[in-house]
Protein backbone atom coordinates (compact mmCIF):
# COMPACT_ATOMS: atom_id res chain seq x y z
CA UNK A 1 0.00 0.00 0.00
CA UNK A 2 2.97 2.39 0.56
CA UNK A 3 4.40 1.80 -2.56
CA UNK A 4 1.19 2.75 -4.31
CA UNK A 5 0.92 6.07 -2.66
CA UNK A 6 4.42 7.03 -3.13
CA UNK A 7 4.25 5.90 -7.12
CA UNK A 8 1.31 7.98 -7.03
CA UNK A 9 2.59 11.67 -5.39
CA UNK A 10 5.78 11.20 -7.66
CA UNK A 11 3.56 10.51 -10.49
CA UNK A 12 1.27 13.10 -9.19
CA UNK A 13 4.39 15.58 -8.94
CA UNK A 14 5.84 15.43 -12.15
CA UNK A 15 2.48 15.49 -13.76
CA UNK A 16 1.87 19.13 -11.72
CA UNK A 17 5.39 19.88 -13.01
CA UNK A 18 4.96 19.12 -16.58
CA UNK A 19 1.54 21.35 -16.47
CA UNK A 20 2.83 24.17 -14.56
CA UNK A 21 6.14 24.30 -17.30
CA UNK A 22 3.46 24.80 -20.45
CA UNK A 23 1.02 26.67 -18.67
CA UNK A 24 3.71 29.54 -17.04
CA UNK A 25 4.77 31.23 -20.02
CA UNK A 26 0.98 31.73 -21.09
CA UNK A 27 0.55 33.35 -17.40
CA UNK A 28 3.55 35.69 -18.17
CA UNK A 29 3.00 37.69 -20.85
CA UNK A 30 -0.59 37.93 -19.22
CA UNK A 31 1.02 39.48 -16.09
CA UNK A 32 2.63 41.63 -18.12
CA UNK A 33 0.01 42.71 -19.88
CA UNK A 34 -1.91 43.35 -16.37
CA UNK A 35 1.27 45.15 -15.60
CA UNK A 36 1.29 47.52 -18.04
CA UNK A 37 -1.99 48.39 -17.95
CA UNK A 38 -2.18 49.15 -14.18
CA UNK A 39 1.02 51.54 -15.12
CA UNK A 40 -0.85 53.19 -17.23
CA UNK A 41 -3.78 54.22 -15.27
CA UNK A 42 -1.25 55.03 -12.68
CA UNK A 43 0.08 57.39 -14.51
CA UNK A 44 -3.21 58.96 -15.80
CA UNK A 45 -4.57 58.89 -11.78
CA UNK A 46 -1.21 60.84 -11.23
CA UNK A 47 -1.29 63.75 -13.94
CA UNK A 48 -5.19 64.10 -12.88
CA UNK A 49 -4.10 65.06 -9.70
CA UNK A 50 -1.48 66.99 -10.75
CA UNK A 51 -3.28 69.13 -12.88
CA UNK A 52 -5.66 69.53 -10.58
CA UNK A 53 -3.26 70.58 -7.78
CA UNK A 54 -2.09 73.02 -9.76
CA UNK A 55 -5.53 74.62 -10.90
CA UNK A 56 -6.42 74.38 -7.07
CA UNK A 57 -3.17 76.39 -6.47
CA UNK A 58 -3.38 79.43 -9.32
């Protein structure tokens, strides 16, 4: 019975492994993607409030 459950997690393991090697670069350029877009907005938040700083201080 311990054999069977220890065949199993390594099977189990490298299976996980395997999935997680051809799923990861999909994942990456999605981050990336997420990345750049929150960067983005950032930086439109940031000259919003900087132009209206500088309205508020004329």
């Amino acid at each position: 019975m311990r054999k069977g459950f220890f065949n199993g997690l390594l099977a189990g393991g490298l299976i996980g492994a395997v999935v997680t090697m051809f799923m990861t670069p999909q994942y990456k350029k999605e981050m990336v993607q997420d990345t750049r877009q929150v960067k983005n907005r950032a930086r439109r938040v940031i000259k919003g409030v900087k132009t209206m700083a500088e309205d508020w201080m004329k």
